[in-house]
Protein backbone atom coordinates (compact mmCIF):
# COMPACT_ATOMS: atom_id res chain seq x y z
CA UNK A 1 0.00 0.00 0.00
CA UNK A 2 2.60 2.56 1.04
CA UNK A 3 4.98 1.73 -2.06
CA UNK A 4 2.10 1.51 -4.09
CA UNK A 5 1.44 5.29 -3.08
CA UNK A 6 4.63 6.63 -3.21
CA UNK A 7 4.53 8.60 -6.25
CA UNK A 8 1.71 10.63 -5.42
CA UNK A 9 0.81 13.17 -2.90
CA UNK A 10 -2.26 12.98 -1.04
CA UNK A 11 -3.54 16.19 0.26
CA UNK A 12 -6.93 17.29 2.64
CA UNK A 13 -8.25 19.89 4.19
CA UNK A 14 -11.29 20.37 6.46
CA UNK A 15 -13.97 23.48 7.46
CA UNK A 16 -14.94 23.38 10.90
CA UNK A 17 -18.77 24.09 9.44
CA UNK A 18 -20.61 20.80 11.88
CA UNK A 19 -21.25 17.62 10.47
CA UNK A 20 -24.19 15.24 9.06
CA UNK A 21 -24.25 11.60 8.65
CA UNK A 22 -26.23 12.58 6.17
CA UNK A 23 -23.84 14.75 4.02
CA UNK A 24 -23.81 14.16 0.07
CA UNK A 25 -19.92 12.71 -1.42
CA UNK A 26 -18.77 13.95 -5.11
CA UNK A 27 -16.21 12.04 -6.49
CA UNK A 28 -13.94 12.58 -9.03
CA UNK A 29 -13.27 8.92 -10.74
CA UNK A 30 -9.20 8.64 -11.25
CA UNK A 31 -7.13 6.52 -12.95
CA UNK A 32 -5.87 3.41 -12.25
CA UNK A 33 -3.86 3.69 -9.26
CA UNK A 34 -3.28 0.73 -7.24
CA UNK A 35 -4.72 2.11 -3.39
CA UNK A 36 -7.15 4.24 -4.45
CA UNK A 37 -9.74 2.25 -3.30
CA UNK A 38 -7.71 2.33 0.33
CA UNK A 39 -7.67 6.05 0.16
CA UNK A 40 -11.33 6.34 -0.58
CA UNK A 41 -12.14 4.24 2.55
CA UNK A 42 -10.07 6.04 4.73
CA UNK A 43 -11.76 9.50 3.72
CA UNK A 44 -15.14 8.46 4.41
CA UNK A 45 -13.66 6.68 8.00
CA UNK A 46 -12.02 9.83 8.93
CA UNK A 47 -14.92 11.73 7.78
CA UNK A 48 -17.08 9.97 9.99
CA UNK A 49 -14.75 10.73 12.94
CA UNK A 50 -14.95 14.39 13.40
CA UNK A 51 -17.85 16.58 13.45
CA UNK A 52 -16.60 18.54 10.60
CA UNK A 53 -18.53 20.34 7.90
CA UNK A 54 -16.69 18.31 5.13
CA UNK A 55 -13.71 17.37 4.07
CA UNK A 56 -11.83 17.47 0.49
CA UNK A 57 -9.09 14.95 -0.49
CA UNK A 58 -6.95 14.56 -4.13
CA UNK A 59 -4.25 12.76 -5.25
CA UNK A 60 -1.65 13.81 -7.66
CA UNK A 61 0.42 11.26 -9.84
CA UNK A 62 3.46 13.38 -11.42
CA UNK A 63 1.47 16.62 -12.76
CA UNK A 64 -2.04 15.34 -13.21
CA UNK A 65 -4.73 15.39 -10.51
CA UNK A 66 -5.86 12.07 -10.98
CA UNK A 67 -8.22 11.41 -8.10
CA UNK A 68 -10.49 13.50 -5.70
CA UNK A 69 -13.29 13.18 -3.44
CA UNK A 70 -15.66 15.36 -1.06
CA UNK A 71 -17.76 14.49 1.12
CA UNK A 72 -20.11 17.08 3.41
CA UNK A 73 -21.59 20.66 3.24
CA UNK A 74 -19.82 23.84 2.56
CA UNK A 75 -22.35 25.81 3.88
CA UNK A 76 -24.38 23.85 6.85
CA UNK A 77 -27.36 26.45 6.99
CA UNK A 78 -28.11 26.37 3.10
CA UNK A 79 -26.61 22.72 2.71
CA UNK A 80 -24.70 23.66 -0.02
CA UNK A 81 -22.43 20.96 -0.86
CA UNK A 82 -18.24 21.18 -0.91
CA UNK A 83 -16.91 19.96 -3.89
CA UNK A 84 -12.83 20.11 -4.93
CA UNK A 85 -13.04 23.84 -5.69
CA UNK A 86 -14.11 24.47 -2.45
CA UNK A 87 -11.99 27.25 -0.92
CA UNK A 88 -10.82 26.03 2.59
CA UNK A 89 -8.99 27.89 5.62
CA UNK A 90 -4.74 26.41 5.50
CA UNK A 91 -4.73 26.96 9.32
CA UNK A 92 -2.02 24.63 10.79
CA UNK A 93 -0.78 23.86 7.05
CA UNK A 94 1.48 26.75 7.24
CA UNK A 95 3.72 25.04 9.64
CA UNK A 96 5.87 23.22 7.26
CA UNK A 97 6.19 26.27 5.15
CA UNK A 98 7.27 27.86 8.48
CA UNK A 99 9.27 25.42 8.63
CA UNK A 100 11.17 25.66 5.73
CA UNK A 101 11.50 29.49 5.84
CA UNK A 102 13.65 28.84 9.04
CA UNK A 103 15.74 26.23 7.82
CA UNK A 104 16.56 27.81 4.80
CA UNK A 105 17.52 31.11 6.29
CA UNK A 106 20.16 29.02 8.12
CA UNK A 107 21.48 27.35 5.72
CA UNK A 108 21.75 31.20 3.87
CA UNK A 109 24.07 31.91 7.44
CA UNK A 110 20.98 34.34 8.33
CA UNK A 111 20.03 32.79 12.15
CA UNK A 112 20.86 29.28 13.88
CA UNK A 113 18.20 27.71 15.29
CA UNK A 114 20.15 27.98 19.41
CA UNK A 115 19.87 32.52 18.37
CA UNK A 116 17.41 33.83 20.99
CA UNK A 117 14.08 34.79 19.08
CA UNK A 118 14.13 38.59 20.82
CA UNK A 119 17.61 39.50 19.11
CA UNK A 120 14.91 39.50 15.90
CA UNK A 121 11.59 40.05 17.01
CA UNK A 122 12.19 42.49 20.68
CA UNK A 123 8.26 42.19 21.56
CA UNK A 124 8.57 38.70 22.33
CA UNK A 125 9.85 40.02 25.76
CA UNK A 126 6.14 41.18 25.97
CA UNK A 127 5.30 37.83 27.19
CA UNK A 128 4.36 37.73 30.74
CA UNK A 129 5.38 35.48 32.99
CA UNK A 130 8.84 34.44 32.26
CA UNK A 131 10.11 32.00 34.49
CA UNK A 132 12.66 32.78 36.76
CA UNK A 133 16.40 32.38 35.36
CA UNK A 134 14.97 31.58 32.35
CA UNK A 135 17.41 32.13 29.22
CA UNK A 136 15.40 33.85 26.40
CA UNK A 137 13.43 31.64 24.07
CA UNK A 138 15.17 30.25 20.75
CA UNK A 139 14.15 29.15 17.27
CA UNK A 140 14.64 25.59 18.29
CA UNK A 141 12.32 25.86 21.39
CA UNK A 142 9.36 27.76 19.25
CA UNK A 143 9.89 25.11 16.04
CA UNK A 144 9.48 22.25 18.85
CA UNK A 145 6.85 23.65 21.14
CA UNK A 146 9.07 23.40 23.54
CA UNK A 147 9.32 26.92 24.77
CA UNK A 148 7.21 26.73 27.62
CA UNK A 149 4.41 29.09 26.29
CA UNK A 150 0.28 28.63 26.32
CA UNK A 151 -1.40 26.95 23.58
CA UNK A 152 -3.45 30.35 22.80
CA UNK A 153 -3.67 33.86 23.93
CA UNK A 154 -5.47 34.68 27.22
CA UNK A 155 -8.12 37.10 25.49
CA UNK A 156 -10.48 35.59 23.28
CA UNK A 157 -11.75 38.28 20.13
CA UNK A 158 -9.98 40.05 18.33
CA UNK A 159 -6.51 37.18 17.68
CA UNK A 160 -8.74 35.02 15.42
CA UNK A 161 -9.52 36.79 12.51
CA UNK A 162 -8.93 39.48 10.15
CA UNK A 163 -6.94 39.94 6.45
CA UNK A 164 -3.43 38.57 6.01
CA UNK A 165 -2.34 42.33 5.64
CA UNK A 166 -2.67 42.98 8.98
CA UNK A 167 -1.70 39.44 10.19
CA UNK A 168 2.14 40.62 12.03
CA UNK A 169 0.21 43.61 14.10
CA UNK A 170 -2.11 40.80 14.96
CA UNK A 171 0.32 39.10 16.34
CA UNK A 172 2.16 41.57 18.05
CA UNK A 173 -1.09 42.92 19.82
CA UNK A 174 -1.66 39.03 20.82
CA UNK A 175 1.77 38.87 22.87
CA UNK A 176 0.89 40.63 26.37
CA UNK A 177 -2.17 38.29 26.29
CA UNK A 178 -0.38 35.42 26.37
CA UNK A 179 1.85 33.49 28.92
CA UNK A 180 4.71 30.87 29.79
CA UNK A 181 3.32 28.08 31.70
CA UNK A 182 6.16 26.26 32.04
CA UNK A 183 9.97 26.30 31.63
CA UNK A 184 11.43 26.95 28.48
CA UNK A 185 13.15 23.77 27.08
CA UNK A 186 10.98 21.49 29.48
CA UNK A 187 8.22 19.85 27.92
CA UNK A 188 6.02 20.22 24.76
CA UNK A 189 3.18 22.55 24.67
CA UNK A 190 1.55 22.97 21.42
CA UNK A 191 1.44 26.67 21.38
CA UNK A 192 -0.04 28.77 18.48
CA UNK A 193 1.84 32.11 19.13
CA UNK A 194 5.03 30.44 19.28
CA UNK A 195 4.25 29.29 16.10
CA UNK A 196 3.74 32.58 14.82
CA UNK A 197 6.74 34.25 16.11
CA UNK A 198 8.69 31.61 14.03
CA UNK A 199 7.26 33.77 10.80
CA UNK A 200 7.26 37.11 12.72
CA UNK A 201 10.83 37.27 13.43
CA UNK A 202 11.65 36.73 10.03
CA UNK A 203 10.25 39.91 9.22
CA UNK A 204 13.81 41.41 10.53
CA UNK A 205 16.33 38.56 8.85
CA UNK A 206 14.61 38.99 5.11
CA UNK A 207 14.21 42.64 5.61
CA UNK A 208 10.20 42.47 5.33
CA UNK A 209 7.36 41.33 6.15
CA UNK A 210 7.45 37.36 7.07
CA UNK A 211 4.55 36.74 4.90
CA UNK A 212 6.46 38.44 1.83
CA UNK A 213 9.55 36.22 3.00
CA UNK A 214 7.59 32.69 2.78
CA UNK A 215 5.80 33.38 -0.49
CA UNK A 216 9.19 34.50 -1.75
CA UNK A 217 10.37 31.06 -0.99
């Protein structure tokens, strides 16, 4: 199963719209690729898992999309059905670019991953809280949730939404809402701010804006 899927790349994504066992599947019939008919199971089993609003799944062999399937609503309250052009949120899916961003700006010499995260981005010492004799956060520690800070920001409102253009003063405004609960270099936390300063201190190593930096690479 896994060799036979090797050459493609299977990719979902999921709207957080509530979910009916009763929710309508389009299919787009692919060619003949030994698993497919593994794939297809496991869509409708993780589909059935989660009350989601639906979920979208393809599979790409070299250049071609050769596969897809939906199943669910796009819109709950109209029960207008998803289908593969449905437009999705990324969310989480970012982290890998974020990822990469950071990895590639030290191999260009820019950072290493043991730098403190403040000698880039300054408001991170807006963070209350800081443990005692605790050295400053680093790239390593926010890349592996392991810098001791809470999953979200203390204030719900105003952190969750708005246009990518004003996405960095979003996150800056988030900081003195959120917290350390533990020691840096500790345990994992899975922390969505930490996340984001991974992209918002690139904004000083590429010389603009950390979105501009990603797409860039």
């Amino acid at each position: 199963m896994r060799a036979a899927l090797a050459p493609v790349l299977i990719f979902s994504a999921a709207c957080c719209a509530g979910f009916t066992t009763r929710a309508n599947c389009q299919t787009l019939p692919g060619q003949a690729i030994k698993g497919i008919d593994a794939v297809d199971s496991l869509v409708s089993a993780e589909f059935a898992k989660d009350s989601i609003g639906s979920i979208t799944v393809g599979v790409i062999s070299g250049s071609q999309l050769t596969w897809t399937r939906t199943v669910g609503f796009a819109d709950m309250k109209t029960h207008r059905l998803a289908n593969r052009n449905t437009v999705y949120r990324i969310g989480s899916i970012t982290k890998p670019f974020t990822a990469v961003m950071l990895m590639q700006l030290v191999a260009a010499g820019r950072i290493q991953l043991s730098d403190p995260v403040e000698r880039f981005l300054p408001e991170i010492k807006q963070i209350a809280s800081r443990p005692a004799g605790a050295a400053p956060v680093t790239f390593l520690q926010l890349a592996t949730m392991t810098a001791g800070l809470a999953r979200e920001p203390e204030e719900v409102g105003p952190f969750w939404t708005g246009p990518v253009s004003t996405w960095e003063t979003t996150l800056l405004s988030a900081l003195p809402h959120t917290s350390y609960i533990s020691f840096p270099g500790t345990e994992y936390e899975y922390s969505v701010p930490g996340n984001d300063m991974s992209n918002g201190s690139g904004r000083t190593c590429s010389n603009r804006s950390a979105w501009t930096a990603r797409d860039s690479r």
